[in-house]
Protein backbone atom coordinates (compact mmCIF):
# COMPACT_ATOMS: atom_id res chain seq x y z
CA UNK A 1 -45.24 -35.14 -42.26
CA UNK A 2 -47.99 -37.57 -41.09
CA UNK A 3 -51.93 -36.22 -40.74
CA UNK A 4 -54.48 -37.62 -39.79
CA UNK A 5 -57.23 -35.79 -41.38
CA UNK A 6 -57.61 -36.99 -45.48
CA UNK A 7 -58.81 -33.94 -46.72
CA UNK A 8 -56.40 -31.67 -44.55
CA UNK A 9 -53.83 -34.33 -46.12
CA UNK A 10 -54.30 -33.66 -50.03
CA UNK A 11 -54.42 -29.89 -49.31
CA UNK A 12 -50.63 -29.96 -47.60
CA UNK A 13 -49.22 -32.39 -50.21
CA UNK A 14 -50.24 -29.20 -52.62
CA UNK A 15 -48.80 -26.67 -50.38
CA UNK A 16 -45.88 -28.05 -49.20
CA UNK A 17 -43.70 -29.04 -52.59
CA UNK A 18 -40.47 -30.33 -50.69
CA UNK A 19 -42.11 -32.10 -48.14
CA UNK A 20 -43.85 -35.59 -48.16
CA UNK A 21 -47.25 -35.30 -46.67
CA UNK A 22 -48.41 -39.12 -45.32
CA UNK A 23 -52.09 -39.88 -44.77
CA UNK A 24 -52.02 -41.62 -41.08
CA UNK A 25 -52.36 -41.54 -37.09
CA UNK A 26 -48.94 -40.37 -36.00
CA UNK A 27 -49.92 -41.91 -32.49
CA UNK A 28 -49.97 -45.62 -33.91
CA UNK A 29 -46.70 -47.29 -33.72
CA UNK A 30 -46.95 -48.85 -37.09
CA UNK A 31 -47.47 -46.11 -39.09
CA UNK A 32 -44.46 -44.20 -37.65
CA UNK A 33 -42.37 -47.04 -38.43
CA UNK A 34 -43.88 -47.00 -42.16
CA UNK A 35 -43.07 -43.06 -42.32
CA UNK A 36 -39.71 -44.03 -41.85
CA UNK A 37 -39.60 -43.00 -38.03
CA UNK A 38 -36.07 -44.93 -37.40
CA UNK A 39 -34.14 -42.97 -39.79
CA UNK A 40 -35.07 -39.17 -38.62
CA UNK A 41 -32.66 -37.56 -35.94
CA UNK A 42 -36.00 -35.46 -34.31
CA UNK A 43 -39.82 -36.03 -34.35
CA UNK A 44 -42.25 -33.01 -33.65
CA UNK A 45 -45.68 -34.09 -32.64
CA UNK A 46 -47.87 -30.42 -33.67
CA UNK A 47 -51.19 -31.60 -32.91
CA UNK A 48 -54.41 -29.13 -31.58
CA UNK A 49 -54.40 -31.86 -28.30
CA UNK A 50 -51.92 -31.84 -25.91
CA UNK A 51 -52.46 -35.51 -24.74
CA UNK A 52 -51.80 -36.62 -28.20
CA UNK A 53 -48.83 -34.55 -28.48
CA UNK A 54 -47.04 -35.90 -25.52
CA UNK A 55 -48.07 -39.52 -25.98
CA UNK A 56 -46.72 -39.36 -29.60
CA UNK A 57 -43.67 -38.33 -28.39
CA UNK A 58 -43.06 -40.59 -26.01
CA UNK A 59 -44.16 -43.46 -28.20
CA UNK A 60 -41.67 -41.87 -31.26
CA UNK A 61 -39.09 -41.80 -28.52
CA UNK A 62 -39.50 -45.29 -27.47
CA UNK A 63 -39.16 -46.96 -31.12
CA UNK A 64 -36.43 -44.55 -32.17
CA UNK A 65 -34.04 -45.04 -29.36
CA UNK A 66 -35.30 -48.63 -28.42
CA UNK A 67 -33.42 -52.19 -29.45
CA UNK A 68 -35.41 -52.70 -32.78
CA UNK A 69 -33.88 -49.13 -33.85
CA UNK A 70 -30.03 -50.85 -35.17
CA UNK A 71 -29.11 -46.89 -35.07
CA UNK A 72 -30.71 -46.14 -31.79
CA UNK A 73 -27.54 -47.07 -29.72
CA UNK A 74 -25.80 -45.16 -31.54
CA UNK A 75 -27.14 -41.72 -31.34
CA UNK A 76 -29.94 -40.52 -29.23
CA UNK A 77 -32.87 -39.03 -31.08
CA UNK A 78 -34.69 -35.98 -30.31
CA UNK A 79 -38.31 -35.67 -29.58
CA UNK A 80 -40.26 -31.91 -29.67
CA UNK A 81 -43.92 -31.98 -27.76
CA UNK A 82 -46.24 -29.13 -28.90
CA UNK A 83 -48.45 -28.13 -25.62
CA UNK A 84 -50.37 -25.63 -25.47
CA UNK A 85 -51.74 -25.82 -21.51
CA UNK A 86 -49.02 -24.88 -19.49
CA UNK A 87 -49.66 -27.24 -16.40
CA UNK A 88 -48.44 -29.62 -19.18
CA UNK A 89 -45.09 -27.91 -19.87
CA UNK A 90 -43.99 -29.86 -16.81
CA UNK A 91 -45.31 -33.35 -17.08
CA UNK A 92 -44.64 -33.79 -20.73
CA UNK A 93 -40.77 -32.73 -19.72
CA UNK A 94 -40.98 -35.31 -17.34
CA UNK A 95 -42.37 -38.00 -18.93
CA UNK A 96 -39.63 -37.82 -21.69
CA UNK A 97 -40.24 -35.29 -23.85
CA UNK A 98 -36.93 -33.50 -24.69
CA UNK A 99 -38.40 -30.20 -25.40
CA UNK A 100 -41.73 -29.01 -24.58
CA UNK A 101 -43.00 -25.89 -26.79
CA UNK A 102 -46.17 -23.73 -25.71
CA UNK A 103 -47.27 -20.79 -28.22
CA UNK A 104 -47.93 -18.24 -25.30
CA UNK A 105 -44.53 -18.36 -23.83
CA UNK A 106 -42.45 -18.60 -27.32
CA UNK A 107 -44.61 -15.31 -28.14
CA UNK A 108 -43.93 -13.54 -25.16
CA UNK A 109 -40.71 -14.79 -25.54
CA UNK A 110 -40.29 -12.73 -28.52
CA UNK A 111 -42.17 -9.57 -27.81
CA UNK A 112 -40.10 -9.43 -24.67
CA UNK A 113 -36.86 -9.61 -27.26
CA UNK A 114 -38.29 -6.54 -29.24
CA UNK A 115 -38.68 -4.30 -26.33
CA UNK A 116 -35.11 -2.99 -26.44
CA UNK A 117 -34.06 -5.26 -29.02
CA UNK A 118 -30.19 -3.89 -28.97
CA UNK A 119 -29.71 -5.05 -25.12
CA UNK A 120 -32.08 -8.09 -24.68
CA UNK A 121 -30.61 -10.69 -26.77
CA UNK A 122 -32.33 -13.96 -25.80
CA UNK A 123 -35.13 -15.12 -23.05
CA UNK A 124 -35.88 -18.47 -22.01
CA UNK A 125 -38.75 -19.66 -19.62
CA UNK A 126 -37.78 -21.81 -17.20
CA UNK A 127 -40.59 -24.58 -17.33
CA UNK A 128 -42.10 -25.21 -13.49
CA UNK A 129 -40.40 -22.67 -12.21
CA UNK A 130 -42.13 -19.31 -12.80
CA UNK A 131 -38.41 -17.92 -13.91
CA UNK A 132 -37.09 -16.48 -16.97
CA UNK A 133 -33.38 -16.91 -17.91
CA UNK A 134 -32.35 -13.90 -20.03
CA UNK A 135 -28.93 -12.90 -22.29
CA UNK A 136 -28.23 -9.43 -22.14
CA UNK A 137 -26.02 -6.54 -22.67
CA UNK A 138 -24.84 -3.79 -20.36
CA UNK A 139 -25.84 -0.54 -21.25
CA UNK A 140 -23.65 2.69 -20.63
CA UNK A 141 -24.23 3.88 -17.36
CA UNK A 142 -26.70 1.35 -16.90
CA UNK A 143 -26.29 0.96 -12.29
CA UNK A 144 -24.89 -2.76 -12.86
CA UNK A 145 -21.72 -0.97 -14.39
CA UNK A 146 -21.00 1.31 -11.85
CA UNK A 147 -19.93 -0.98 -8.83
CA UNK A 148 -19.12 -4.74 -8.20
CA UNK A 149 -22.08 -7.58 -7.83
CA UNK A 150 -21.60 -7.32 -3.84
CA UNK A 151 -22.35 -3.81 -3.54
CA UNK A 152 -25.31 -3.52 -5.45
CA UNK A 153 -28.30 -2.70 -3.99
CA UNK A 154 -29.51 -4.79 -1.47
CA UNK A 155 -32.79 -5.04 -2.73
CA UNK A 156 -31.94 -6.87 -5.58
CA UNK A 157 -31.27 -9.67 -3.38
CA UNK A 158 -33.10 -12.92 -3.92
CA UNK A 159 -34.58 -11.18 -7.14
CA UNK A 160 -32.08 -12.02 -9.40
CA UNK A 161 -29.30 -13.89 -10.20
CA UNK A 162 -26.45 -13.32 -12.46
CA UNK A 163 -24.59 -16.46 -13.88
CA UNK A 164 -22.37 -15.02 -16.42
CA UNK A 165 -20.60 -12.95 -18.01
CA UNK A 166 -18.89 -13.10 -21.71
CA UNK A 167 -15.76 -11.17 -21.61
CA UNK A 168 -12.48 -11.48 -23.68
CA UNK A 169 -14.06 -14.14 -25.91
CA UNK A 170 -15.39 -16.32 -23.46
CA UNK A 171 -18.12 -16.81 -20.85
CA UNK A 172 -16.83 -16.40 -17.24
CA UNK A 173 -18.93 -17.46 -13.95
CA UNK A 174 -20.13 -14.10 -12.51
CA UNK A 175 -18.90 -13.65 -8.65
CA UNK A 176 -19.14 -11.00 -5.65
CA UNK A 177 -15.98 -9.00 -6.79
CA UNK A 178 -17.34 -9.29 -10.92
CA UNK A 179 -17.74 -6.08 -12.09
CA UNK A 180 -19.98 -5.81 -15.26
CA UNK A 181 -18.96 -2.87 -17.77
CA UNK A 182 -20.83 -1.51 -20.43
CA UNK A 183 -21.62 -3.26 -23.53
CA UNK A 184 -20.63 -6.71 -21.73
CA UNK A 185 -23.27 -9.62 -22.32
CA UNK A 186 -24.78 -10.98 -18.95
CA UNK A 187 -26.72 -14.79 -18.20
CA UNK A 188 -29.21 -13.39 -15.54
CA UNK A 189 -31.95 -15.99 -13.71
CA UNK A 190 -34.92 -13.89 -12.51
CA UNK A 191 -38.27 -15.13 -11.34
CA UNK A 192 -40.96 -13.26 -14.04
CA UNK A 193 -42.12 -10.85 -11.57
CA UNK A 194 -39.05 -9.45 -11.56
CA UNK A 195 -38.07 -8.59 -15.06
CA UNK A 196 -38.62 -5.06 -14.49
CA UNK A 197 -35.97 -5.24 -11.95
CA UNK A 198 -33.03 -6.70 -14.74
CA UNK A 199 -34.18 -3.73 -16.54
CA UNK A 200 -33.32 -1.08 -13.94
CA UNK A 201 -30.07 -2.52 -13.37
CA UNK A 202 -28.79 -3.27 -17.31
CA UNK A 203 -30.52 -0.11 -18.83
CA UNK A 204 -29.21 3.33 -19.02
């Protein structure tokens, strides 16, 4: 762990007893290489400012996978951007950044999970888009079970989309004649507004 702050330093090298706590500016080349940046498989920049996070990673990116890295050809090494304005979500995506965490969405991520925490399994926002991509699980009854994908309701239409489903051990690619049953897990796209609507159809 590199920080820049001295004080802040001292205090983690206390609290943290299995991790080595470097005094530095993880956005100077240099001391990245002197933390020992070419032999880690992921950096995480965790700053408070998003321009520092994404810079960081880019620059961590560049050295690990670059041609002074002799292990950089060999694998390619992971960067994780902290950011916590989401207009950056996109741009520090773009610019390089493998993944790009925000707070706001990995916390409604998870109070999403816990309201029906037996069905929901997993939700993912879709960065730029507006979109959540959700794993979930058919209840009994639930209107998605009771007739094919073409015949649902019409007014589901350009709502949502259903990708998937995993039956007999494997995931299949979800089509017109796929009929969902109950207790089946589901990969459905849906633009946030329209949640609710997943809901209705996978709930009982």
């Amino acid at each position: 762990m590199i920080e820049k702050d001295e004080a802040s330093t001292r205090e983690l090298s206390f609290i943290l007893k299995n991790t080595e706590v470097l005094h530095g500016d993880g956005s100077d080349a240099n001391v990245l290489q002197m933390a020992g940046l070419l032999d880690v498989d992921t950096f995480i920049t965790a700053t408070g400012d998003n321009e520092t996070n994404i810079m960081s990673c880019l620059l961590a990116k560049h050295l690990m996978n670059g041609e002074n890295n002799p292990a950089g050809g060999r694998q390619q090494r992971k960067s994780i951007c902290l950011v916590n304005k989401e207009d950056y979500l996109v741009l520090a995506a773009t610019m390089g950044s493998d993944i790009a965490l925000n707070k706001k969405i990995l916390a409604g991520n998870e109070i999403l999970k816990f309201i029906r925490m037996g069905q929901l399994l997993s939700v993912a926002h879709l960065h730029g888009l507006d979109a959540e991509m959700v794993e979930i699980v058919a209840e009994p009854n639930a209107p998605i079970t009771r007739k094919p994908l073409s015949r649902l309701d019409p007014s589901y239409y350009g709502k949502i989309i259903i990708g998937a489903i995993f039956r007999d051990g494997e995931w299949r690619v979800a089509v017109g004649d796929t009929h969902i049953h109950e207790n089946e897990r589901a990969i459905v796209v849906s633009q946030s507004l329209f949640l609710k609507d997943v809901q209705q159809l996978f709930f009982n």
